[in-house]
PDB file of N, CA and C in Angstrom:
ATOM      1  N   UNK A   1      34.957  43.633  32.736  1.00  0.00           N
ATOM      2  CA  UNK A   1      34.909  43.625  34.177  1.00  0.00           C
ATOM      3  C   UNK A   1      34.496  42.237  34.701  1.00  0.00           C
ATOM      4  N   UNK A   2      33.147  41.599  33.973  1.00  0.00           N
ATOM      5  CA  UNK A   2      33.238  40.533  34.479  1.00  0.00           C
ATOM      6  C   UNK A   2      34.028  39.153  34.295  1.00  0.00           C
ATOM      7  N   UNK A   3      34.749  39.294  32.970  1.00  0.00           N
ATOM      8  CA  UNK A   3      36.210  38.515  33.147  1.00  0.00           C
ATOM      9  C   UNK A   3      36.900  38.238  33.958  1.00  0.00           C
ATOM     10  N   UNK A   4      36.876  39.675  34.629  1.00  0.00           N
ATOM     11  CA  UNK A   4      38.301  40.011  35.443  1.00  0.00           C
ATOM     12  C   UNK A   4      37.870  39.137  36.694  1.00  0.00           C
ATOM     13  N   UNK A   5      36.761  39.029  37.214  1.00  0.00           N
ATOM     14  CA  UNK A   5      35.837  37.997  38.516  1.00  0.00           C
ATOM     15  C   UNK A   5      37.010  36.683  38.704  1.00  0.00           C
ATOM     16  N   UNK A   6      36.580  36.126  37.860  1.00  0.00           N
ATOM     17  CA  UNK A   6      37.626  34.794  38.066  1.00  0.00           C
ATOM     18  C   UNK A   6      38.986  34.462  38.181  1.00  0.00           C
ATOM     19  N   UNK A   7      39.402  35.963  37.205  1.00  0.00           N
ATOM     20  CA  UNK A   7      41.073  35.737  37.626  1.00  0.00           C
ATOM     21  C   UNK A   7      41.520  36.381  38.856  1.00  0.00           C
ATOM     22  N   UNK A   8      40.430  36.744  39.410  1.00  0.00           N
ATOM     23  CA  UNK A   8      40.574  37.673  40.956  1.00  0.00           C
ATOM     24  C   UNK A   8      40.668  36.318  42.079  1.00  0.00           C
ATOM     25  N   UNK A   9      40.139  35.347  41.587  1.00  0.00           N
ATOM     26  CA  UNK A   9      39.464  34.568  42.796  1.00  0.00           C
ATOM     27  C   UNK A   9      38.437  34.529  43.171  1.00  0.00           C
ATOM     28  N   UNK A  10      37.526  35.102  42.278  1.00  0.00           N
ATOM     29  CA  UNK A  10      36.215  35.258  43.327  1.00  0.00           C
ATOM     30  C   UNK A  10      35.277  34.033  42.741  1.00  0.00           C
ATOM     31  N   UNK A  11      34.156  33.865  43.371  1.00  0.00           N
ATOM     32  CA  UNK A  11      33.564  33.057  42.892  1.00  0.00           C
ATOM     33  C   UNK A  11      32.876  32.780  41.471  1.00  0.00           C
ATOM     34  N   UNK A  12      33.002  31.670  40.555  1.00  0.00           N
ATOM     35  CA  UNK A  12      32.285  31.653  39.442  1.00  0.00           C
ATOM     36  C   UNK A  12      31.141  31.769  39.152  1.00  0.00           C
ATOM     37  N   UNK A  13      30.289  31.616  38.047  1.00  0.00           N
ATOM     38  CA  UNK A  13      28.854  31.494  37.952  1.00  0.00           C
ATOM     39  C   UNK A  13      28.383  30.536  37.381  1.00  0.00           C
ATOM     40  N   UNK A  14      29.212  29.370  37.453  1.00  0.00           N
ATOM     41  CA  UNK A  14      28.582  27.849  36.959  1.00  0.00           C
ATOM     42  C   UNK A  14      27.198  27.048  37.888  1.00  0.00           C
ATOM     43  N   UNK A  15      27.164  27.875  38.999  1.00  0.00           N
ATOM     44  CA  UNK A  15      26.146  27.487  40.177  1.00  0.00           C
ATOM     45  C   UNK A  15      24.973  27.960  40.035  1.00  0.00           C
ATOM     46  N   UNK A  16      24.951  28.881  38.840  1.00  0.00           N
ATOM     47  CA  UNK A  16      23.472  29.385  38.367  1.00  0.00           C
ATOM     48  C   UNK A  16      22.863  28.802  37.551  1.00  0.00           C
ATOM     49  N   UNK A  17      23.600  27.769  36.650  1.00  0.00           N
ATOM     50  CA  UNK A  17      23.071  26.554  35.505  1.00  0.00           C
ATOM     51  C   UNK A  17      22.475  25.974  36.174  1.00  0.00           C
ATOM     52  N   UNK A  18      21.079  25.346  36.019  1.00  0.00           N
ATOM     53  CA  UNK A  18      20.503  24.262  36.722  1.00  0.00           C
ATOM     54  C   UNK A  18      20.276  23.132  35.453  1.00  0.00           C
ATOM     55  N   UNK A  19      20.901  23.310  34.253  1.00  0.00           N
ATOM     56  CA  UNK A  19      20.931  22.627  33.452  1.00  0.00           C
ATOM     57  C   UNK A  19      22.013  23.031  32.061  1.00  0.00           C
ATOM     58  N   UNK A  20      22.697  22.059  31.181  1.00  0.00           N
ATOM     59  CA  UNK A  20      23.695  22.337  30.377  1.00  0.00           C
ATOM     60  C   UNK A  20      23.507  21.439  29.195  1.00  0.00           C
ATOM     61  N   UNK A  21      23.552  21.958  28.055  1.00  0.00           N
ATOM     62  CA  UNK A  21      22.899  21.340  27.495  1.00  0.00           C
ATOM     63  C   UNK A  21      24.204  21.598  26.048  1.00  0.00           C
ATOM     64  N   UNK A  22      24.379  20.865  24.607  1.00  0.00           N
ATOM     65  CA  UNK A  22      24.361  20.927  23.621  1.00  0.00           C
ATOM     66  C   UNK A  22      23.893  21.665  22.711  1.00  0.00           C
ATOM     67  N   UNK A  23      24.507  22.559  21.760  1.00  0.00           N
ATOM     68  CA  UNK A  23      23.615  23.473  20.947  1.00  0.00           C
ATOM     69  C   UNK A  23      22.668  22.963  20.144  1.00  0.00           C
ATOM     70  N   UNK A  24      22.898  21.417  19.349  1.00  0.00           N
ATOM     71  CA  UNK A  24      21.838  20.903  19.173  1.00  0.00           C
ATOM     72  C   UNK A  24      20.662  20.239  19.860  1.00  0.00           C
ATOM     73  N   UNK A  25      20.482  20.403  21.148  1.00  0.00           N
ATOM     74  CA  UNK A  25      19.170  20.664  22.003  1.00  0.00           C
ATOM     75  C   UNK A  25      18.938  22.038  22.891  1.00  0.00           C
ATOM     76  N   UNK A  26      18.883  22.918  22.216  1.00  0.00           N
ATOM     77  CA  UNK A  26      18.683  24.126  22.268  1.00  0.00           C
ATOM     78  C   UNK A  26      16.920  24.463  22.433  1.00  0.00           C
ATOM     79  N   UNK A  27      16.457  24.134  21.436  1.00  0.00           N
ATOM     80  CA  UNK A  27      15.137  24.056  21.490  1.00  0.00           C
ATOM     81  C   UNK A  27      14.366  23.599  22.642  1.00  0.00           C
ATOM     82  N   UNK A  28      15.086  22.012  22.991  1.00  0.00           N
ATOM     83  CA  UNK A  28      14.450  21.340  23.966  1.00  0.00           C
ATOM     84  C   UNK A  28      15.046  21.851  25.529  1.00  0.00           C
ATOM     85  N   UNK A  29      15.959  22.756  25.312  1.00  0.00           N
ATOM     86  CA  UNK A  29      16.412  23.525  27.020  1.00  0.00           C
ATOM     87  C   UNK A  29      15.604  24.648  26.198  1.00  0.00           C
ATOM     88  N   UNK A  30      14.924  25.211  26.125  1.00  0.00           N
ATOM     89  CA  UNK A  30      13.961  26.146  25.885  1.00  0.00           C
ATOM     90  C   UNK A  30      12.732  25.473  26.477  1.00  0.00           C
ATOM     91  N   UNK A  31      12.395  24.562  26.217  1.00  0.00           N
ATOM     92  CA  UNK A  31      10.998  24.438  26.657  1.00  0.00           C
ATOM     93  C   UNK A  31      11.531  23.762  27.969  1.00  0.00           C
ATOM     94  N   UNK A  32      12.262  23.186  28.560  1.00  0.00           N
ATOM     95  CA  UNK A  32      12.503  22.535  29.931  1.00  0.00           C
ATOM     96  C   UNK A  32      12.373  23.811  30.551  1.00  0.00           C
ATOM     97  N   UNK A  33      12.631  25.292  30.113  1.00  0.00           N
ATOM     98  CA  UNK A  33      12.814  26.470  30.640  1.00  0.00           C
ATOM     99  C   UNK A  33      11.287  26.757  30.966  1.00  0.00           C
ATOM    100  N   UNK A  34      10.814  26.812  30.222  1.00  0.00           N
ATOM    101  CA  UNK A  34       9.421  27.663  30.158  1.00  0.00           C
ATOM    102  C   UNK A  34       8.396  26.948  30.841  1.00  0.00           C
ATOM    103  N   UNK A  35       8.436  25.391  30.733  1.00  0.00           N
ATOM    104  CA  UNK A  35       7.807  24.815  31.557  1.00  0.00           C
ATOM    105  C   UNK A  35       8.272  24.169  33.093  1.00  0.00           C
ATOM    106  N   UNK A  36       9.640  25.210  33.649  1.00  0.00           N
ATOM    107  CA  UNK A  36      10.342  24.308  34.653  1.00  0.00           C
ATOM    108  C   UNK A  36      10.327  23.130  34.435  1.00  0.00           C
ATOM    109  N   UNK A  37      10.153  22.434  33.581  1.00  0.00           N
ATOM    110  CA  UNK A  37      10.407  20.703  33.828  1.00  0.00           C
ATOM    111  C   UNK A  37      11.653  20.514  34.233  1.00  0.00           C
ATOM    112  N   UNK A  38      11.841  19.424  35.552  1.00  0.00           N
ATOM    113  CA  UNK A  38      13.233  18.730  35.403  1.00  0.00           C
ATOM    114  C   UNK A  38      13.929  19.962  36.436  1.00  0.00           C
ATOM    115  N   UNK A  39      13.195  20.672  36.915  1.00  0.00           N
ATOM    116  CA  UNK A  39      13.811  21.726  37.967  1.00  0.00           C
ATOM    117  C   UNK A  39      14.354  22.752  37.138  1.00  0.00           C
ATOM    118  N   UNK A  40      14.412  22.700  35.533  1.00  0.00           N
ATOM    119  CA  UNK A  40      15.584  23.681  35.044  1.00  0.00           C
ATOM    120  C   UNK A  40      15.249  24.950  34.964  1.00  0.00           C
ATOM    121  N   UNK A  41      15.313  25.907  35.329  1.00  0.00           N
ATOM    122  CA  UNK A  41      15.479  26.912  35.649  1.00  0.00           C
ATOM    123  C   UNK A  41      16.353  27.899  34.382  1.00  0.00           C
ATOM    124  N   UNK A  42      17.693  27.502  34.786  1.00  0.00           N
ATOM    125  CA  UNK A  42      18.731  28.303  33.588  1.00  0.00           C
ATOM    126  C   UNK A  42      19.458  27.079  33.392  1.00  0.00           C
ATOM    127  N   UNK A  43      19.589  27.409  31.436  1.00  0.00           N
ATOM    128  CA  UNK A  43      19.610  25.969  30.738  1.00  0.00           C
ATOM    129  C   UNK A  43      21.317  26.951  30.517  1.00  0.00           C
ATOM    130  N   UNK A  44      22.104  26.756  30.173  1.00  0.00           N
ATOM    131  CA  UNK A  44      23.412  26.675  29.428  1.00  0.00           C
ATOM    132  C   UNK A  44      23.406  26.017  28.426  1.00  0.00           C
ATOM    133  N   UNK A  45      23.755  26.640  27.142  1.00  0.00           N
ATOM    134  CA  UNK A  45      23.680  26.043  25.507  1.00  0.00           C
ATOM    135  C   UNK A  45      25.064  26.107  25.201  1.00  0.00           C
ATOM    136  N   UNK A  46      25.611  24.651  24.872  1.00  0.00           N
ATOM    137  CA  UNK A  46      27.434  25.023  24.829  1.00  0.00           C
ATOM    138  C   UNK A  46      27.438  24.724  23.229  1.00  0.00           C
ATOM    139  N   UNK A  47      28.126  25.859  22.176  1.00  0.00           N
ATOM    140  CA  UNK A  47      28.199  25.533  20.777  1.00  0.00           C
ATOM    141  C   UNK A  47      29.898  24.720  20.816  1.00  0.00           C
ATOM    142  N   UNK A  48      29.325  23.776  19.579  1.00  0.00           N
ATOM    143  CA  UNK A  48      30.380  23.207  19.397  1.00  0.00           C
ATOM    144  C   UNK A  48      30.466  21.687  20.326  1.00  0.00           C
ATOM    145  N   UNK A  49      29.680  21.315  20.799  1.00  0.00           N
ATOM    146  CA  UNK A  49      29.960  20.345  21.883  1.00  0.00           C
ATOM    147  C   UNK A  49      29.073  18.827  20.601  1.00  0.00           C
TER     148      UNK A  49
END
């Protein structure tokens, strides 16, 4: 269902990342998380990058 969101047109959810990060700094968007540092809020972990 929520697939189907984007091929509808509706709006995405890339506006909820307040940060994007590499799977090898995974750890370190974990703690930017826990301590808000840096405003981040919700980190995005992209594998493979």
């Amino acid at each position: 269902m929520l697939l189907d969101r984007p091929a509808a047109g509706e709006p995405g959810t890339a506006h909820l990342a307040t940060h994007t990060v590499p799977l090898d700094e995974a750890p370190r968007a974990y703690e930017m998380v826990k301590a808000r540092s840096d405003g981040c809020v919700r980190a995005v972990i992209r594998p493979g990058d």
